[in-house]
C-alpha atoms as a PDB file:
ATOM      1  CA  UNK A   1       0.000   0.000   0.000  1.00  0.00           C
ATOM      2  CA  UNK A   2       1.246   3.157  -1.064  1.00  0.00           C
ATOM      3  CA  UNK A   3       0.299   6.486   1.523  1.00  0.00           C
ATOM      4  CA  UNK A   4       0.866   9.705   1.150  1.00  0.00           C
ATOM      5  CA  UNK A   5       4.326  10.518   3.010  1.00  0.00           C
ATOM      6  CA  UNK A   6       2.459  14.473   4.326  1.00  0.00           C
ATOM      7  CA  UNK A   7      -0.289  11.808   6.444  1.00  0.00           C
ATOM      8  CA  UNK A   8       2.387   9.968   7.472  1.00  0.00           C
ATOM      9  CA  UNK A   9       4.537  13.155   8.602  1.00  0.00           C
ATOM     10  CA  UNK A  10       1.329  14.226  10.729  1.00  0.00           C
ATOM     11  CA  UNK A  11       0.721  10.974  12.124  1.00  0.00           C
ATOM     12  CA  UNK A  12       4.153  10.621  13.586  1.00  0.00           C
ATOM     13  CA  UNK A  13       3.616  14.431  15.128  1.00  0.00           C
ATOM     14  CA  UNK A  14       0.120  14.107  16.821  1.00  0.00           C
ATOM     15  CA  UNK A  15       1.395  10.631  17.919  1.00  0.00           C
ATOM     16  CA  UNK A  16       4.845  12.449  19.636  1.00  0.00           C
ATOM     17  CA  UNK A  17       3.047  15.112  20.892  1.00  0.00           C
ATOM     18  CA  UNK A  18       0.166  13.385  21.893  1.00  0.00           C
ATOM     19  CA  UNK A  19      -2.155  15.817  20.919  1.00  0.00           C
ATOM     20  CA  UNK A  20      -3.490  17.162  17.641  1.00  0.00           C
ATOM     21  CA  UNK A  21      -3.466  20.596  18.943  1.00  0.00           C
ATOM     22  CA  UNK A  22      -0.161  20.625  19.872  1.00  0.00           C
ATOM     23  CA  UNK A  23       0.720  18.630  16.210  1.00  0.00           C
ATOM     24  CA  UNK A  24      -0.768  21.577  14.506  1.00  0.00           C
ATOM     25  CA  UNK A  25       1.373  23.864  16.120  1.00  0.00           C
ATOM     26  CA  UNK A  26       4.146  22.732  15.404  1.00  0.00           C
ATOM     27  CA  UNK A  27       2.933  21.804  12.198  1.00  0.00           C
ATOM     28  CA  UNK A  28       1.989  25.199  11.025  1.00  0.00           C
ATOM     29  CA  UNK A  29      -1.639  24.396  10.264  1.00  0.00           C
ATOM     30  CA  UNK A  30      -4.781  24.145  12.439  1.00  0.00           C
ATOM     31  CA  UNK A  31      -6.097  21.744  14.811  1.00  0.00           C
ATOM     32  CA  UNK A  32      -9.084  20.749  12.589  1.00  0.00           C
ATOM     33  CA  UNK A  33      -6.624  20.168   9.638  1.00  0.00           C
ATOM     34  CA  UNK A  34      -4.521  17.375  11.388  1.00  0.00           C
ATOM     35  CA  UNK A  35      -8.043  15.733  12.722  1.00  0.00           C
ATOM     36  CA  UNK A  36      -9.012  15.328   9.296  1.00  0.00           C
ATOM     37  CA  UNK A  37      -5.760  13.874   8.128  1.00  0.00           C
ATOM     38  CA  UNK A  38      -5.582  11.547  10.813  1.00  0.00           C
ATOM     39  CA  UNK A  39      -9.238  10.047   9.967  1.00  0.00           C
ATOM     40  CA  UNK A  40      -8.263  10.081   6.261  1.00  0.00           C
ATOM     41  CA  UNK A  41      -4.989   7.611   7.566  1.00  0.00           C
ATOM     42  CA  UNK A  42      -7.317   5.638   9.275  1.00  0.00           C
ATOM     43  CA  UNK A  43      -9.345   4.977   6.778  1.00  0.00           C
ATOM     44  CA  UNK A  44      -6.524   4.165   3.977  1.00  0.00           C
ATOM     45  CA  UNK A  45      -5.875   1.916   6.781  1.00  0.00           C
ATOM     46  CA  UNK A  46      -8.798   0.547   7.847  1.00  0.00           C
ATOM     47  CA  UNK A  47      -7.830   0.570  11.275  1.00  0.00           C
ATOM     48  CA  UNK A  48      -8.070   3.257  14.300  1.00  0.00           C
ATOM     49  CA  UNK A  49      -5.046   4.778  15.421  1.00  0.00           C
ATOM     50  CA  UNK A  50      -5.786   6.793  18.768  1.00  0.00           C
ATOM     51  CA  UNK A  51      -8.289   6.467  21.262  1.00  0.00           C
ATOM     52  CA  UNK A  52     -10.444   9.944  21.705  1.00  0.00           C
ATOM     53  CA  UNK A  53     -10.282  10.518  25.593  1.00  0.00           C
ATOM     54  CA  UNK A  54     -11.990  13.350  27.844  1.00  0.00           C
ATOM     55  CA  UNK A  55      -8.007  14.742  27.937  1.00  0.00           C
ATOM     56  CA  UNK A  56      -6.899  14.259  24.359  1.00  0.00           C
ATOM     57  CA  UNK A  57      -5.655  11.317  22.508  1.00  0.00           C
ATOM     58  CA  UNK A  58      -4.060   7.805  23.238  1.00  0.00           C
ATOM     59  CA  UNK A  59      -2.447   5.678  20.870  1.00  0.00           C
ATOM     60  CA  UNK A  60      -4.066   2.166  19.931  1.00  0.00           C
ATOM     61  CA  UNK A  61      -2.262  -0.671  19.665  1.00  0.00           C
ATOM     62  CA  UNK A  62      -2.230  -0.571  16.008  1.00  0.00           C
ATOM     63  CA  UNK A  63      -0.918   2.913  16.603  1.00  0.00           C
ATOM     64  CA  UNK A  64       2.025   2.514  18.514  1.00  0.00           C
ATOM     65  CA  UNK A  65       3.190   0.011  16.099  1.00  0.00           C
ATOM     66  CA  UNK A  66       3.012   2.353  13.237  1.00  0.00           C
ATOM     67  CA  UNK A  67       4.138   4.684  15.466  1.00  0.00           C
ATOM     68  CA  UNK A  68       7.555   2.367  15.578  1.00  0.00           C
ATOM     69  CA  UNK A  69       7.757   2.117  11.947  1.00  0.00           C
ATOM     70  CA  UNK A  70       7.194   5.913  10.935  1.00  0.00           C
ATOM     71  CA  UNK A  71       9.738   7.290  13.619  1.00  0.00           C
ATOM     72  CA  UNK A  72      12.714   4.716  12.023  1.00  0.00           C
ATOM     73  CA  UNK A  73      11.474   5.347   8.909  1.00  0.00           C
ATOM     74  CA  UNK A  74      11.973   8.913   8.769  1.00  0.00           C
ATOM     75  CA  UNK A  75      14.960   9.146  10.925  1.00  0.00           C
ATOM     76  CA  UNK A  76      16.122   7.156   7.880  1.00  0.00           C
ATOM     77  CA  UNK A  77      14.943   9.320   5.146  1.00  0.00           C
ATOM     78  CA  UNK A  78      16.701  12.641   7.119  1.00  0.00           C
ATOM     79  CA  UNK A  79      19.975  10.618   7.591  1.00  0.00           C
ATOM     80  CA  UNK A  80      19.981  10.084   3.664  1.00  0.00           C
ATOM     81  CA  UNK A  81      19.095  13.868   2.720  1.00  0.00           C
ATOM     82  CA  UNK A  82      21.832  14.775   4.889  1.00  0.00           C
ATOM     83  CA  UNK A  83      23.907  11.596   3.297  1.00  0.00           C
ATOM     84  CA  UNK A  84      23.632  13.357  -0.330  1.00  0.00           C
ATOM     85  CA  UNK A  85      24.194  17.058   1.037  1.00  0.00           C
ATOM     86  CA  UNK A  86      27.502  16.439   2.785  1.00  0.00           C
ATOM     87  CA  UNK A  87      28.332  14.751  -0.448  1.00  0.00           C
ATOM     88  CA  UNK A  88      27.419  17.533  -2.677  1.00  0.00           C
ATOM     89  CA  UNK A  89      28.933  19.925  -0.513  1.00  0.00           C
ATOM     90  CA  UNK A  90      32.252  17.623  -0.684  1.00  0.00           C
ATOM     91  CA  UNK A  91      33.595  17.843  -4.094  1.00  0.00           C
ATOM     92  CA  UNK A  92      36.388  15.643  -5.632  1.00  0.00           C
ATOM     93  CA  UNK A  93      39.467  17.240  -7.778  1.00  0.00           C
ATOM     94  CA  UNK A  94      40.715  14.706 -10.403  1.00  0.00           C
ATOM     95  CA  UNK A  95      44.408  15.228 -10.480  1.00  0.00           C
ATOM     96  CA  UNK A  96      46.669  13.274 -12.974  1.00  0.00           C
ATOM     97  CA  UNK A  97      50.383  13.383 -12.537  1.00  0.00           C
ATOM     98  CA  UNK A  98      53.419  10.379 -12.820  1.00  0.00           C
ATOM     99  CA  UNK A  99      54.664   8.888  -9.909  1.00  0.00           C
ATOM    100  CA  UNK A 100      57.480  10.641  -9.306  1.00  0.00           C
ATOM    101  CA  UNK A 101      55.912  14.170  -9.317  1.00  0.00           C
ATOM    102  CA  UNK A 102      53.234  12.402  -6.821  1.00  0.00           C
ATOM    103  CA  UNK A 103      55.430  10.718  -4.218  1.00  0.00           C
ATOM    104  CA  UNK A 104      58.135  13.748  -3.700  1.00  0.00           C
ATOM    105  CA  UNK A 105      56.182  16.893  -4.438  1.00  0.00           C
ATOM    106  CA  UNK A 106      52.447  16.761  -4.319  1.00  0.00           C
ATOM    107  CA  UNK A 107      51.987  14.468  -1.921  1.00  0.00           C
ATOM    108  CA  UNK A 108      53.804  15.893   1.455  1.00  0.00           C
ATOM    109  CA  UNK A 109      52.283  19.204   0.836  1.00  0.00           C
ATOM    110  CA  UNK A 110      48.689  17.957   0.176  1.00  0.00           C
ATOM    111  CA  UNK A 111      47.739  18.470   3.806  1.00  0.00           C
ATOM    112  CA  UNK A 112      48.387  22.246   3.719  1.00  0.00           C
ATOM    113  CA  UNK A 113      46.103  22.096   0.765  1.00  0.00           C
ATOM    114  CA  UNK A 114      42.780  20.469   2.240  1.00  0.00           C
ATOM    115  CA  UNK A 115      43.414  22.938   5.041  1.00  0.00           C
ATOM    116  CA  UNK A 116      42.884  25.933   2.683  1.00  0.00           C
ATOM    117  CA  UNK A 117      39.927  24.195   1.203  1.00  0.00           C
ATOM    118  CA  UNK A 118      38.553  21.536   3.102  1.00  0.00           C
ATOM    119  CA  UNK A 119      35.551  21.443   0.993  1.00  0.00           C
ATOM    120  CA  UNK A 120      37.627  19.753  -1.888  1.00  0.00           C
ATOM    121  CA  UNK A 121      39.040  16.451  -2.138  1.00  0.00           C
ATOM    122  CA  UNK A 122      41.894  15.585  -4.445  1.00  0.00           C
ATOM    123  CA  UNK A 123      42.091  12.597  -6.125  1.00  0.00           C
ATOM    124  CA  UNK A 124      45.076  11.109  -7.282  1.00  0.00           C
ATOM    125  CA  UNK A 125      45.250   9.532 -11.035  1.00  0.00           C
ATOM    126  CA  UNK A 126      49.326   8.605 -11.135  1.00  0.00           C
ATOM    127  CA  UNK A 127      50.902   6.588 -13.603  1.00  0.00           C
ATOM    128  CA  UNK A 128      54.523   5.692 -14.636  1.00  0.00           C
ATOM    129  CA  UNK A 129      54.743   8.327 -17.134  1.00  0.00           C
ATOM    130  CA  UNK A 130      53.779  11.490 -17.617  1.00  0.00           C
ATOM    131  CA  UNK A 131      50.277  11.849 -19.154  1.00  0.00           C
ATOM    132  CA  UNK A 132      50.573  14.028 -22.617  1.00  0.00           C
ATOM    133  CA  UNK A 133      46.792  13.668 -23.581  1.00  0.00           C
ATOM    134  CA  UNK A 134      44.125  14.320 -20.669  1.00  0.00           C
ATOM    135  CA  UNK A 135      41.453  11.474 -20.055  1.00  0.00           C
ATOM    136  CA  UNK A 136      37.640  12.851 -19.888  1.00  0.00           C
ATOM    137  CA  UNK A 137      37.439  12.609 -16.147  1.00  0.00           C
ATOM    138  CA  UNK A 138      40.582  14.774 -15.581  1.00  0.00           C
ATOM    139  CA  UNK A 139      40.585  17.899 -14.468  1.00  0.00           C
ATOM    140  CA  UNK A 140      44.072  19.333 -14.228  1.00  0.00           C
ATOM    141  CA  UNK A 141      47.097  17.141 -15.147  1.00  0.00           C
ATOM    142  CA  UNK A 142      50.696  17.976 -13.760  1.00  0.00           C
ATOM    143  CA  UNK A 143      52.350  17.179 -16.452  1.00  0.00           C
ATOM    144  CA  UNK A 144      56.558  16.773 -18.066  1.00  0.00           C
ATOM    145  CA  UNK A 145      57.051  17.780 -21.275  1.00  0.00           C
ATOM    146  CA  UNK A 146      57.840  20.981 -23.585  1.00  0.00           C
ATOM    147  CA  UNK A 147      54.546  22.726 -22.815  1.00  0.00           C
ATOM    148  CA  UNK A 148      52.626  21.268 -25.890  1.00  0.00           C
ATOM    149  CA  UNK A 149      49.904  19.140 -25.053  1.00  0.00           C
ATOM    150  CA  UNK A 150      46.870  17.608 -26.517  1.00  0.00           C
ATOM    151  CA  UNK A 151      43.424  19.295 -25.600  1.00  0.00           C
ATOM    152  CA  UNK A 152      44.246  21.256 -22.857  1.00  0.00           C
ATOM    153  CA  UNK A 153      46.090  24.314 -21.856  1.00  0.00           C
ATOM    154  CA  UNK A 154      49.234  24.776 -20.081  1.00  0.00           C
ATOM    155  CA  UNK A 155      50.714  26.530 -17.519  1.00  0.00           C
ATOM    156  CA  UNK A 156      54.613  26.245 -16.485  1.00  0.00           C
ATOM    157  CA  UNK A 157      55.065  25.203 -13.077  1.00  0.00           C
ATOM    158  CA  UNK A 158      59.213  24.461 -13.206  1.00  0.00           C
ATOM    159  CA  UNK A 159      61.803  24.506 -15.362  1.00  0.00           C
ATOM    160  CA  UNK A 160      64.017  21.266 -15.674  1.00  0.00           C
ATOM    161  CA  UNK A 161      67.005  20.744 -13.833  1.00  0.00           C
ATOM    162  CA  UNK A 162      68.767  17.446 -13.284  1.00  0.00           C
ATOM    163  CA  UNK A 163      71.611  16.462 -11.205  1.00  0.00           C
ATOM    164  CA  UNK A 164      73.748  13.550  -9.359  1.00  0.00           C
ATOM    165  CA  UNK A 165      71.990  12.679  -6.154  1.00  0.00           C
ATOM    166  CA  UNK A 166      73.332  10.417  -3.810  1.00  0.00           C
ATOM    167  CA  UNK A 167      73.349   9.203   0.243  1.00  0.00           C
ATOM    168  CA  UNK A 168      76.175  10.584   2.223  1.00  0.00           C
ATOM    169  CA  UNK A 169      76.879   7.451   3.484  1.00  0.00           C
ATOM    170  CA  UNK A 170      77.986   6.610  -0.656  1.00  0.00           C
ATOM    171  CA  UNK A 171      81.060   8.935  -0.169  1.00  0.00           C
ATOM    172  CA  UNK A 172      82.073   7.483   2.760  1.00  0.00           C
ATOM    173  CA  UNK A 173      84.544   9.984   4.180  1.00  0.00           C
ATOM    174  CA  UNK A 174      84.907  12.152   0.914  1.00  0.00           C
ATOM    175  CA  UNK A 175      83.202  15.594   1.404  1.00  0.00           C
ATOM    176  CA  UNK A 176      80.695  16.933  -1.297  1.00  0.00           C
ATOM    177  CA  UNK A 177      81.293  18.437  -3.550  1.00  0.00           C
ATOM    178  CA  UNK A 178      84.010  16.469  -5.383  1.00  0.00           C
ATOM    179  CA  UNK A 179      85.653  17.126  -8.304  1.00  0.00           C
ATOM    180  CA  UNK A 180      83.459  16.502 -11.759  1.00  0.00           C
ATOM    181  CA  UNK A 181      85.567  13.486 -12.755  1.00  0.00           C
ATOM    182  CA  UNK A 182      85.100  11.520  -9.320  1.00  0.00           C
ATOM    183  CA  UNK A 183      81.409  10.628 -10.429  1.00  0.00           C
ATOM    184  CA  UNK A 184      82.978   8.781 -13.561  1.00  0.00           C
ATOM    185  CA  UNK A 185      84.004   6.373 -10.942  1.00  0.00           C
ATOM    186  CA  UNK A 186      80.765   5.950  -8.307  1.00  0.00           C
ATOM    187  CA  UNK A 187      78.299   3.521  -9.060  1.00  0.00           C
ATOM    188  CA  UNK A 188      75.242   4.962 -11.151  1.00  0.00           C
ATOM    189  CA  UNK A 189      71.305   3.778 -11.146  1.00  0.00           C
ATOM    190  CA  UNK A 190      69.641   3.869 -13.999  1.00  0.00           C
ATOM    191  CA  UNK A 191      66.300   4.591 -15.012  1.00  0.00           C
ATOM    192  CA  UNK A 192      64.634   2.435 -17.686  1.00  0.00           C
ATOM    193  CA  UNK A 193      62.742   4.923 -20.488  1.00  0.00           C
ATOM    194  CA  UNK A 194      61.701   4.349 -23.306  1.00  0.00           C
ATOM    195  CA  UNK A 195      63.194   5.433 -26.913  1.00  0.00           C
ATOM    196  CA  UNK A 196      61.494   8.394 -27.255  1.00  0.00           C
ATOM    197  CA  UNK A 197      61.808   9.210 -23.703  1.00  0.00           C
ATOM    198  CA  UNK A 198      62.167  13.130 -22.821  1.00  0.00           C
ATOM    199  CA  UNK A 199      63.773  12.412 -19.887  1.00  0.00           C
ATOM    200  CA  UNK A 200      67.639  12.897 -18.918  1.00  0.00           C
ATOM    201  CA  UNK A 201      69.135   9.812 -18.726  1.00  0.00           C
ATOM    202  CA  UNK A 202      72.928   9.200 -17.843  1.00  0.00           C
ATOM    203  CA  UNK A 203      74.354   9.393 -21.305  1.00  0.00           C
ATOM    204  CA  UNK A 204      72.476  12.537 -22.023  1.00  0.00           C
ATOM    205  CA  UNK A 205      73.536  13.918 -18.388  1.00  0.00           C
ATOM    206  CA  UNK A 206      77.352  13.282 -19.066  1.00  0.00           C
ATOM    207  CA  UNK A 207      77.124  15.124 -22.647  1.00  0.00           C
ATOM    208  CA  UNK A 208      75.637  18.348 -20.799  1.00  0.00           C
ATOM    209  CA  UNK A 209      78.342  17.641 -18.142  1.00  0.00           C
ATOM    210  CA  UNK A 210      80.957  17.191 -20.861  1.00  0.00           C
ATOM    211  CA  UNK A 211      82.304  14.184 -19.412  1.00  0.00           C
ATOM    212  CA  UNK A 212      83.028  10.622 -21.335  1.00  0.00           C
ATOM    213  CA  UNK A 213      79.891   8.633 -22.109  1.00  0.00           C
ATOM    214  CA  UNK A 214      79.486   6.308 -18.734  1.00  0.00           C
ATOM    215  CA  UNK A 215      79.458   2.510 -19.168  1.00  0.00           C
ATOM    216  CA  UNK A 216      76.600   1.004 -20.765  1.00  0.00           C
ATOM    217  CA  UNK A 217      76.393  -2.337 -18.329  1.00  0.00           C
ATOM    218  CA  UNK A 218      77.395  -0.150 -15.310  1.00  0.00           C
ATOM    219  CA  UNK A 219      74.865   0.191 -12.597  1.00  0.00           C
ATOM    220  CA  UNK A 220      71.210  -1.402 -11.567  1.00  0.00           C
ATOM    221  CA  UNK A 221      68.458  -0.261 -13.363  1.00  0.00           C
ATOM    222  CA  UNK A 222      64.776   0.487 -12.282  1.00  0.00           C
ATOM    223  CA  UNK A 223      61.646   1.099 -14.397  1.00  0.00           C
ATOM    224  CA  UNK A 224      60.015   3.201 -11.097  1.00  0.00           C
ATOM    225  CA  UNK A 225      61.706   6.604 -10.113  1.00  0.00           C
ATOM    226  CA  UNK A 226      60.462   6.468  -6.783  1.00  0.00           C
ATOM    227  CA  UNK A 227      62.251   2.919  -6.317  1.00  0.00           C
ATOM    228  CA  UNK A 228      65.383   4.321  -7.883  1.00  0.00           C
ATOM    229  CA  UNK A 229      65.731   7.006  -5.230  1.00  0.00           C
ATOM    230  CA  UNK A 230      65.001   4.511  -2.732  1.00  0.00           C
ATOM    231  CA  UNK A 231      67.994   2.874  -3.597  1.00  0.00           C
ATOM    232  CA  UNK A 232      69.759   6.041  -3.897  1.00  0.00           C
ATOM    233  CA  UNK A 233      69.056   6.644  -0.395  1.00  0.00           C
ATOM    234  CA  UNK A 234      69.922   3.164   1.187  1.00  0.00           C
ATOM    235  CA  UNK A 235      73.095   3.630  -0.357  1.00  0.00           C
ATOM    236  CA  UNK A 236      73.270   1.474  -3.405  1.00  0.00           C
ATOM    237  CA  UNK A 237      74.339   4.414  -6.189  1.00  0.00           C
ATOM    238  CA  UNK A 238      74.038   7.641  -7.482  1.00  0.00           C
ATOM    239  CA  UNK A 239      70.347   8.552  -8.953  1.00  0.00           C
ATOM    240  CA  UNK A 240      69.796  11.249 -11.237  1.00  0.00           C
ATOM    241  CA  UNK A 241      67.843  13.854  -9.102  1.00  0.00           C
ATOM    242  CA  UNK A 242      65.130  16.580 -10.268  1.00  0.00           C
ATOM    243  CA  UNK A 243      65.059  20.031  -8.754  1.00  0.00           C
ATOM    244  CA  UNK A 244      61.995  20.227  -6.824  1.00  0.00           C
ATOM    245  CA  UNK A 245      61.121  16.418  -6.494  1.00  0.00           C
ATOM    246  CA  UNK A 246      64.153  15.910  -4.785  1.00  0.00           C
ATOM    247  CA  UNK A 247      64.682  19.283  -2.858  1.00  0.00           C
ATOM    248  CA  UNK A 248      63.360  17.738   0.918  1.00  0.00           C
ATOM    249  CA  UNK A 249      64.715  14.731   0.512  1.00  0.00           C
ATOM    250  CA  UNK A 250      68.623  16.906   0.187  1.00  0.00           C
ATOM    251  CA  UNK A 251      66.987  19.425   3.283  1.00  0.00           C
ATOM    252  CA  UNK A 252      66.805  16.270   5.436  1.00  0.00           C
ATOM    253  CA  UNK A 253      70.160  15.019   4.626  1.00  0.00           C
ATOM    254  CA  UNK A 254      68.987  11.664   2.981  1.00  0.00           C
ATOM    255  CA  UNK A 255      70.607  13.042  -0.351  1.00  0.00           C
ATOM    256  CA  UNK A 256      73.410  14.787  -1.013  1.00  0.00           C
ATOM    257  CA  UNK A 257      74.640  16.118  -3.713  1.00  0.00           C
ATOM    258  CA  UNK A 258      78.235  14.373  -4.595  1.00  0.00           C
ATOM    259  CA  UNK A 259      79.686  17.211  -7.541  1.00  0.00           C
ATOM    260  CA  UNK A 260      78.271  20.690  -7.975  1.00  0.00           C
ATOM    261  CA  UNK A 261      77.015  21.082 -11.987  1.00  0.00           C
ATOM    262  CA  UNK A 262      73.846  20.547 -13.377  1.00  0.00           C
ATOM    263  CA  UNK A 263      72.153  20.423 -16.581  1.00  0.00           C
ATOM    264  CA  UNK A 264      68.593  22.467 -17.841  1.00  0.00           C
ATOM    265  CA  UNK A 265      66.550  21.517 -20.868  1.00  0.00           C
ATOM    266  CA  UNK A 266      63.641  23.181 -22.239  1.00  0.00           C
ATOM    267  CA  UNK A 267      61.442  20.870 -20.902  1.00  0.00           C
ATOM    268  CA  UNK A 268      59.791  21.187 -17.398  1.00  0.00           C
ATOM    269  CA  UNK A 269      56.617  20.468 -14.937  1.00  0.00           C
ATOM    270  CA  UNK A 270      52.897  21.998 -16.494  1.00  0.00           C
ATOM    271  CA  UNK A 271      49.662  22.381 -14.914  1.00  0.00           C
ATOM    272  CA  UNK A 272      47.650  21.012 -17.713  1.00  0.00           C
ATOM    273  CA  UNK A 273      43.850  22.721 -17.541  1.00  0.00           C
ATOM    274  CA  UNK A 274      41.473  20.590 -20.584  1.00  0.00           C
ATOM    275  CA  UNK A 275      39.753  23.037 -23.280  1.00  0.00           C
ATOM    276  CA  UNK A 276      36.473  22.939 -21.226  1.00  0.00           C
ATOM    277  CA  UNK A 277      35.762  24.941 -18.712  1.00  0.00           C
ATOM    278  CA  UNK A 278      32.525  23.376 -16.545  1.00  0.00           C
ATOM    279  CA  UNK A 279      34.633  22.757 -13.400  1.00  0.00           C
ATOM    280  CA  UNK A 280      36.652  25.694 -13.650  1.00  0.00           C
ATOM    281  CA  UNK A 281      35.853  27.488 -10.460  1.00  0.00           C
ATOM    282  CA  UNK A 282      37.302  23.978  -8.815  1.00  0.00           C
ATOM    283  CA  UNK A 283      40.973  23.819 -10.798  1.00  0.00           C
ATOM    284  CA  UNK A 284      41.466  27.398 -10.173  1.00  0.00           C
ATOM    285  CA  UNK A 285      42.072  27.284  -6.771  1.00  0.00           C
ATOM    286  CA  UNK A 286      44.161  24.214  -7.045  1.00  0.00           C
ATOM    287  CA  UNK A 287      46.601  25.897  -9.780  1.00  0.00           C
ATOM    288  CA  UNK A 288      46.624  29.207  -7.259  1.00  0.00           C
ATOM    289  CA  UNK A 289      47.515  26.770  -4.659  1.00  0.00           C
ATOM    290  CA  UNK A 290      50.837  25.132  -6.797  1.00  0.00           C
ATOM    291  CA  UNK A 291      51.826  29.086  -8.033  1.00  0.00           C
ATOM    292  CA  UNK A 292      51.628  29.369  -3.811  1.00  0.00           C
ATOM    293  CA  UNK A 293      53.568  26.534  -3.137  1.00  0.00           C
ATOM    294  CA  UNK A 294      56.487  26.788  -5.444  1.00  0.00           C
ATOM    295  CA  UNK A 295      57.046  30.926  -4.088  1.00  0.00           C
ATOM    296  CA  UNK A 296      57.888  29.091  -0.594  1.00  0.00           C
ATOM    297  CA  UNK A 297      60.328  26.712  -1.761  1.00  0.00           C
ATOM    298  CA  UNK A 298      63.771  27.633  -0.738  1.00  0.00           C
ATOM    299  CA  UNK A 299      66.504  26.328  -3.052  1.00  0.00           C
ATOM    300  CA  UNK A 300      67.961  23.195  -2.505  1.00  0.00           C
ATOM    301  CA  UNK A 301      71.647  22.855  -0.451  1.00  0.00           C
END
């Protein structure tokens, strides 16, 4: 049987209050108003619900049951309007970024972020490589590359700057920085790419250096940055380190830096905004929020 939810609402007041006058009240309407509803119940029904006394009303039997079964059911209708508001209310970024750029950047400042706006939720899409296209349910990509993306527009974050990264405990007790030529002879992890791979690599690294190419077989060899640096920091070799994904990790003395040069490119880090514009008002504050972070940063030892 389907009933109206208004007679059901009314029902459940008169029944709390115990009292149609009172129900009305608190109802906004009038005393003869709620009588009339409550006979109309009754009669969908076909049962009687309160007892008329000299002093007012008294639930039946029949009405204290439904009584029972009104009061949970609206407590659970409430609890699911408030269920869908708090979710409205609390909306979710979609952020797409590699690995690298996730574990050693984005994610240790994070925190200060939902405390700016803890109304929005970011959501982490990471991947091995950098995305150059944005998927449909992305809404700002941090991205590596020249600046040229598909279907979306983009805003430099960082320039590119590589160099050697290592633990102290490598050098034993050498003192950075040593001379150029000394990392010709420290043991070097590598970074698995691809062939048409924009990233430095050790080869490419020792051309901008100007030192000899490095040995091909030398060296382990990782296809995930973040384990690479792990390994860099337990000791095992020297990683080639990025300025700004790298930067705390030298501030808490887990990396050093074993010779002094470095090498740019014209690549770098984007914020990557798609050609549509629906859920602007939420990337904006997100992009504000990078610009923000990068002023803070204090360069690197």
């Amino acid at each position: 049987m389907s009933l109206p939810l208004e007679l059901l609402r009314v029902f459940e007041c008169a029944a709390r209050e115990q009292g149609f006058t009172a129900a009305a009240a608190e109802l906004g309407s009038s005393q003869p108003a709620v009588s009339q509803q409550i006979k109309r119940l009754e009669k969908l029904l076909g049962v009687r619900l309160f007892d008329r006394v000299h002093r007012g009303i008294v639930l039946t039997e029949s009405g204290q049951l439904l009584q029972q079964h009104v009061q949970a059911g609206l407590a659970e209708l409430e609890a699911g309007v408030a269920a869908v508001s708090a979710r409205q209310s609390q909306e979710v970024l979609q952020v797409a970024t590699d690995f690298a750029f996730a574990a050693y950047w984005l994610m240790p400042r994070l925190p200060r972020f939902r405390q700016l706006h803890p109304q929005l939720d970011v959501s982490l899409l990471s991947s091995e490589r950098s995305p150059s296209s944005l998927r449909s349910d992305v809404d700002v990509a941090i991205a590596f590359g020249d600046g040229r993306f598909k279907h979306g527009e983009a805003l430099l974050l960082f320039g590119e700057e590589v160099f050697p990264v290592c633990s102290p405990r490598l050098l034993g007790e050498r003192q950075a920085p040593l001379p150029l030529e000394d990392l010709q002879r420290l043991p070097l992890l590598h970074l698995k790419s691809e062939a048409h791979s924009r990233w430095f690599d050790w080869p490419a690294l020792f051309r901008a250096l100007d030192l000899p190419r490095p040995p091909e077989a030398s060296g382990m060899r990782f296809d995930n940055y973040t384990l690479l640096v792990q390994a860099a920091i337990a000791g095992q070799g020297v990683a080639i380190g990025w300025g700004h994904l790298v930067d705390e990790l030298l501030e808490q003395g887990l990396l050093c830096r074993p010779v002094r040069e470095s090498a740019v490119s014209r690549y770098g880090y984007y914020a990557v905004q798609p050609e549509r514009k629906r859920r602007a008002r939420l990337v904006q504050p997100f992009i504000d929020w990078l610009h923000d972070e990068l002023k803070r940063e204090s360069p690197a030892p």
